[in-house]
Protein backbone atom coordinates (compact mmCIF):
# COMPACT_ATOMS: atom_id res chain seq x y z
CA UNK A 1 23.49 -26.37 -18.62
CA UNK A 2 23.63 -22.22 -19.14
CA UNK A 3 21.53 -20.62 -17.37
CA UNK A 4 19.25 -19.23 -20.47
CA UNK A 5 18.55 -22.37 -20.93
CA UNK A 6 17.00 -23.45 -17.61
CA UNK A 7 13.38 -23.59 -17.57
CA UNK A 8 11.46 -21.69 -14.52
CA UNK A 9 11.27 -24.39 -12.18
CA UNK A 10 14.75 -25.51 -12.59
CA UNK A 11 15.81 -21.65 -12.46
CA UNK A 12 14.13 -21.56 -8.84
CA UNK A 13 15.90 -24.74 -8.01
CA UNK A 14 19.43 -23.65 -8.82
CA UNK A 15 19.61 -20.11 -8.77
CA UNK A 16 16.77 -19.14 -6.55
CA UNK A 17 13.62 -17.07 -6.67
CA UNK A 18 15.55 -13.59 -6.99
CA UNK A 19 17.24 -14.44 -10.12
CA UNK A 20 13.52 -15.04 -12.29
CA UNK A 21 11.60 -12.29 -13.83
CA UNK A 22 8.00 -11.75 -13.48
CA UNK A 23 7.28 -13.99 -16.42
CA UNK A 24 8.78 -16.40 -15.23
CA UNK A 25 7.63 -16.64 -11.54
CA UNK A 26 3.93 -16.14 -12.96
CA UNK A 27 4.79 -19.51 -15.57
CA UNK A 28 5.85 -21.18 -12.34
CA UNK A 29 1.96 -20.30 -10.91
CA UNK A 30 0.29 -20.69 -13.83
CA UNK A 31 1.69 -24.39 -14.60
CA UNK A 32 0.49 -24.22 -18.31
CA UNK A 33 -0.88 -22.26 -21.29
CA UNK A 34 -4.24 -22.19 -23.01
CA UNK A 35 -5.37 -23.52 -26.31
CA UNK A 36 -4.71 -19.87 -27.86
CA UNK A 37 -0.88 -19.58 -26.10
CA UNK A 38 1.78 -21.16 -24.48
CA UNK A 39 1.85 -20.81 -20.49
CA UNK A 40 5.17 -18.05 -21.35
CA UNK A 41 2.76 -15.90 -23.91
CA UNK A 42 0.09 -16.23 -21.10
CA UNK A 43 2.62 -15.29 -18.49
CA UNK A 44 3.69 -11.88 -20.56
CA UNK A 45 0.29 -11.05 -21.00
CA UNK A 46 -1.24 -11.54 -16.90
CA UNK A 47 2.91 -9.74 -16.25
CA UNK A 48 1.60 -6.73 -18.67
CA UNK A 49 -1.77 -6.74 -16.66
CA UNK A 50 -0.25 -6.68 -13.53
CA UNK A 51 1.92 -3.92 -14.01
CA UNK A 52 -1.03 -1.46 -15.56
CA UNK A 53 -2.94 -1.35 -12.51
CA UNK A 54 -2.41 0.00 -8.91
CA UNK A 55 -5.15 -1.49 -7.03
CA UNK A 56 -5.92 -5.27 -5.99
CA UNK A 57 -7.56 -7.61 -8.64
CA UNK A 58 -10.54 -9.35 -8.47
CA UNK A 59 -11.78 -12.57 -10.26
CA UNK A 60 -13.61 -10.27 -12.63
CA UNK A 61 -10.55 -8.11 -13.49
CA UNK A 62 -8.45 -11.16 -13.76
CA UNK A 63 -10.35 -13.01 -16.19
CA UNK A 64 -10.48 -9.84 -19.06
CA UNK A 65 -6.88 -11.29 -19.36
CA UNK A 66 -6.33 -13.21 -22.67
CA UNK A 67 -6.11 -16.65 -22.08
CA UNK A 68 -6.87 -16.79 -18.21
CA UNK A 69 -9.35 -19.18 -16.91
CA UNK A 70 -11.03 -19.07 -13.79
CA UNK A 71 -8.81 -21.96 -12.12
CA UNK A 72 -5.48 -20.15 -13.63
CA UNK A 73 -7.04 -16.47 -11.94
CA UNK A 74 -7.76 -18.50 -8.71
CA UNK A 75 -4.33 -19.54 -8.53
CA UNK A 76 -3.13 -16.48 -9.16
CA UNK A 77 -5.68 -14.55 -6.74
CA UNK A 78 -4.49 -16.97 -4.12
CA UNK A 79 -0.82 -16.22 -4.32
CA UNK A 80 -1.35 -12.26 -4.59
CA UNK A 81 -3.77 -12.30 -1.42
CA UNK A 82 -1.00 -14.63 0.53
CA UNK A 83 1.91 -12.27 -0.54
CA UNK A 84 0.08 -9.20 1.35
CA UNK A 85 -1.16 -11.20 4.33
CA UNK A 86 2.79 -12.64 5.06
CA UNK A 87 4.57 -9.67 3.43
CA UNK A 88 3.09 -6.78 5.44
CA UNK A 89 2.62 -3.75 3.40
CA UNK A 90 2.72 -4.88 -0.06
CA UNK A 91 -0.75 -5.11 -0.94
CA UNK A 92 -2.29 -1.87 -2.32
CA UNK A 93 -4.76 0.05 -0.51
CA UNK A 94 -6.90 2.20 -2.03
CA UNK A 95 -8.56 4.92 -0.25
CA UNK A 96 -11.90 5.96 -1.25
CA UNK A 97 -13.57 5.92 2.57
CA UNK A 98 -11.85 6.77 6.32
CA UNK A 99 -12.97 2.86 6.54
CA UNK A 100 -10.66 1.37 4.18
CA UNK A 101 -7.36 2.08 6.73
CA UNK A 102 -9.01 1.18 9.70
CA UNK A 103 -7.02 -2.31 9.44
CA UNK A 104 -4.19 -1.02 8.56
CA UNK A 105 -3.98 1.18 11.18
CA UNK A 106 -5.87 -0.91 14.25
CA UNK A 107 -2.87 -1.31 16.36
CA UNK A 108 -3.30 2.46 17.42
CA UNK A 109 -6.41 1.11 19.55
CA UNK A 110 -4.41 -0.60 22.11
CA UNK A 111 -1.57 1.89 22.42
CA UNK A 112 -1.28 3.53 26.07
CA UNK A 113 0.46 6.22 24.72
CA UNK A 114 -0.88 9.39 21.40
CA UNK A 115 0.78 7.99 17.78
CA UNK A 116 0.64 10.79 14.70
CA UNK A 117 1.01 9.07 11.77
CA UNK A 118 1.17 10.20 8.55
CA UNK A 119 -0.22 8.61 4.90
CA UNK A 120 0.81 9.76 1.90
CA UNK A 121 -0.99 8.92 -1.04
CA UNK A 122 -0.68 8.89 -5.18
CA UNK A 123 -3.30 10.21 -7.93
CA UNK A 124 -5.37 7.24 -7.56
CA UNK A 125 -5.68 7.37 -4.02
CA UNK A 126 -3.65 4.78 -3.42
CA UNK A 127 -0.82 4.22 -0.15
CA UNK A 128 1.87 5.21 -1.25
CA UNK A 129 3.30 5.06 3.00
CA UNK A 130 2.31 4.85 6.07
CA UNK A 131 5.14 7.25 8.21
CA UNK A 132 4.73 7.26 12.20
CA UNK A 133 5.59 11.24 12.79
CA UNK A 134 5.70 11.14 16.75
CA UNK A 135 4.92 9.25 19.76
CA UNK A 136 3.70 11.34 22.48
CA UNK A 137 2.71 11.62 25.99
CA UNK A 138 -0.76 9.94 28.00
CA UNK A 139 -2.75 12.12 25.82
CA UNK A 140 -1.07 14.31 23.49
CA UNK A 141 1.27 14.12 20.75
CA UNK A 142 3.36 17.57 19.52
CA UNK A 143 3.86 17.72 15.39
CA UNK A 144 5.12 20.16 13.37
CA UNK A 145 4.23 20.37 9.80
CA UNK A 146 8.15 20.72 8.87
CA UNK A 147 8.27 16.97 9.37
CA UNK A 148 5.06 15.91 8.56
CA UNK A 149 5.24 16.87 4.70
CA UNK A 150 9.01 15.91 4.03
CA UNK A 151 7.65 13.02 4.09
CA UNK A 152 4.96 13.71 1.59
CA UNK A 153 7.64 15.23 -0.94
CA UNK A 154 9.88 12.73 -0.64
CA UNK A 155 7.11 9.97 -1.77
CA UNK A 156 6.07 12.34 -4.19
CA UNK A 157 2.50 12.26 -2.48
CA UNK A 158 -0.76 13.84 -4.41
CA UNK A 159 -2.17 13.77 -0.76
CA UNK A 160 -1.90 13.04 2.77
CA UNK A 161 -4.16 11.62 5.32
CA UNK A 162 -3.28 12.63 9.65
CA UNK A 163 -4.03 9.68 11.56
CA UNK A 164 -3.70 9.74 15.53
CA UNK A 165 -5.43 7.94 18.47
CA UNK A 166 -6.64 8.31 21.91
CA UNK A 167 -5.45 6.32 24.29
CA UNK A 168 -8.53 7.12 26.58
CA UNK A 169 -10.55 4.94 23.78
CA UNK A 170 -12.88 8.12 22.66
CA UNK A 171 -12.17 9.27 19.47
CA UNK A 172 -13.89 12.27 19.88
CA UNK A 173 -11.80 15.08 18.49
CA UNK A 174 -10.41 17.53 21.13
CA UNK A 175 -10.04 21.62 20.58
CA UNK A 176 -6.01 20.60 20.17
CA UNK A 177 -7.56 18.06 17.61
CA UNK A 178 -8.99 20.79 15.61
CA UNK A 179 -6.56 23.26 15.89
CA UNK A 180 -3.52 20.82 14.45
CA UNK A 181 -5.54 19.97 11.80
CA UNK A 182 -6.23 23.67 10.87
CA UNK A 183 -2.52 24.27 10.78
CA UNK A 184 -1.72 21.24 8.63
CA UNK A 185 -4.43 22.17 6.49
CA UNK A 186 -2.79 25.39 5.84
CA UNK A 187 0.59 24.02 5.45
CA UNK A 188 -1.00 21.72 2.98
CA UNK A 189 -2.48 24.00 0.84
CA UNK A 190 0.96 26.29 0.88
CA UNK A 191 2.89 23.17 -0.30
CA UNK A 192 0.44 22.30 -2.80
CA UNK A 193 -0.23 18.64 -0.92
CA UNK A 194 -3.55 18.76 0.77
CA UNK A 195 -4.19 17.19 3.94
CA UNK A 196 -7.87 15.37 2.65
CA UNK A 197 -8.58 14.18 6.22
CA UNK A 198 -7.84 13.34 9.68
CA UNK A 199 -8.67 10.31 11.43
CA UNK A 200 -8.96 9.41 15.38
CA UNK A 201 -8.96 6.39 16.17
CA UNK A 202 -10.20 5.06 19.96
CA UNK A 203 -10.67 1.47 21.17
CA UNK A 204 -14.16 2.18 20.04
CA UNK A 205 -13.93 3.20 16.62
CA UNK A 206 -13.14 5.91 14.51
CA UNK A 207 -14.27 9.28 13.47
CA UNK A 208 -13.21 11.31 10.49
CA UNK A 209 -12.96 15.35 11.00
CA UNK A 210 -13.35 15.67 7.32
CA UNK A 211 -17.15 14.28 8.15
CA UNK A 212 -17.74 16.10 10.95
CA UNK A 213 -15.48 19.57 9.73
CA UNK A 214 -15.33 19.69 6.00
CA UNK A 215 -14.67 23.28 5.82
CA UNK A 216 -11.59 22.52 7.10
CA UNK A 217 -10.31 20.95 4.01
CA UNK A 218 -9.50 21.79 0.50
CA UNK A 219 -11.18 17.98 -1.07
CA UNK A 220 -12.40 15.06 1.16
CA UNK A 221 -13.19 11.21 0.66
């Protein structure tokens, strides 16, 4: 048998998962069509769906989808929300609050020694990355903004957030704090990438200079 003639499932079984196109993994989900199109029409239309947005889907967005049920969306809901729990990074995070990278970024609690890390983010304010600049002494970190927004160019960033912790567990921001953040302010608004806030994260919790020092930047969250 030629291979355009296998279906989906036999596809998988012979050729593996690598070789089928987004159709036809989502057929291979789905199981089935509707009583208004086969489960390949279906499949095109959830692919085309899929690929116009840049932010996880809920049950709601799912089911404006022609032809999608509420099982089907389940189904597909399920495998999407087990893709970015097993493959890290792949699911997108979209930033509208400091909050919403506080998972993301929780292993800084518990590390003895100061992390700068760097995320760059799209028009939608969206991760694009999440780049670890330097790892530092007890309790400081040096960073240059040289390095800090070659990253941002080379994803083609809109934004960028600073993110660094303290391995004390305050994340009270220090007069260094504030001073690095002035500087990559400035370099930010120089390259045309503005730095729209910097987080500190401590074992208890996490404060946002943009709250505390919005002067300091050019547009915040």
């Amino acid at each position: 048998m030629g291979e355009e003639k296998l279906l989906p499932r036999e596809k998988i079984q012979v050729k593996g998962a690598e070789t089928l196109s987004n159709e036809e993994l989502l057929a291979l989900v789905l199981g089935s069509g509707c009583s208004s199109c086969d489960v390949f029409q279906l499949s095109r239309n959830l692919s085309d769906y899929l690929s116009s947005v840049n932010e996880f889907p809920t049950m709601t967005d799912l089911l404006k989808v022609r032809g999608l049920g509420r099982a089907k969306a389940a189904k597909v809901l399920a495998c999407l929300e087990l893709s970015s729990r097993y493959m890290l990074g792949s699911r997108a995070i979209s930033v509208t609050k400091p909050e919403d990278l506080e998972s993301k970024l929780s292993y800084l609690k518990y590390e003895d020694q100061e992390h700068m890390v760097l995320v760059t983010l799209n028009s939608s304010n969206v991760v694009i990355n999440i780049h670890e600049l330097t790892t530092g002494l007890v309790n400081q970190t040096l960073v240059h903004p040289r390095e800090t927004f070659v990253h941002a160019i080379e994803d083609r960033a809109v934004s960028v957030i600073l993110v660094h912790n303290h391995p004390s567990g305050s994340s009270e921001p220090s007069v260094e704090d504030l001073h690095l953040t002035k500087a990559m302010c400035s370099a930010g608004k120089i390259v045309q990438i503005p730095v729209i806030d910097h987080l500190i994260i401590g074992r208890r919790g996490l404060t946002s200079l943009c709250r505390l020092y919005p002067e300091l930047f050019e547009k915040f969250l």
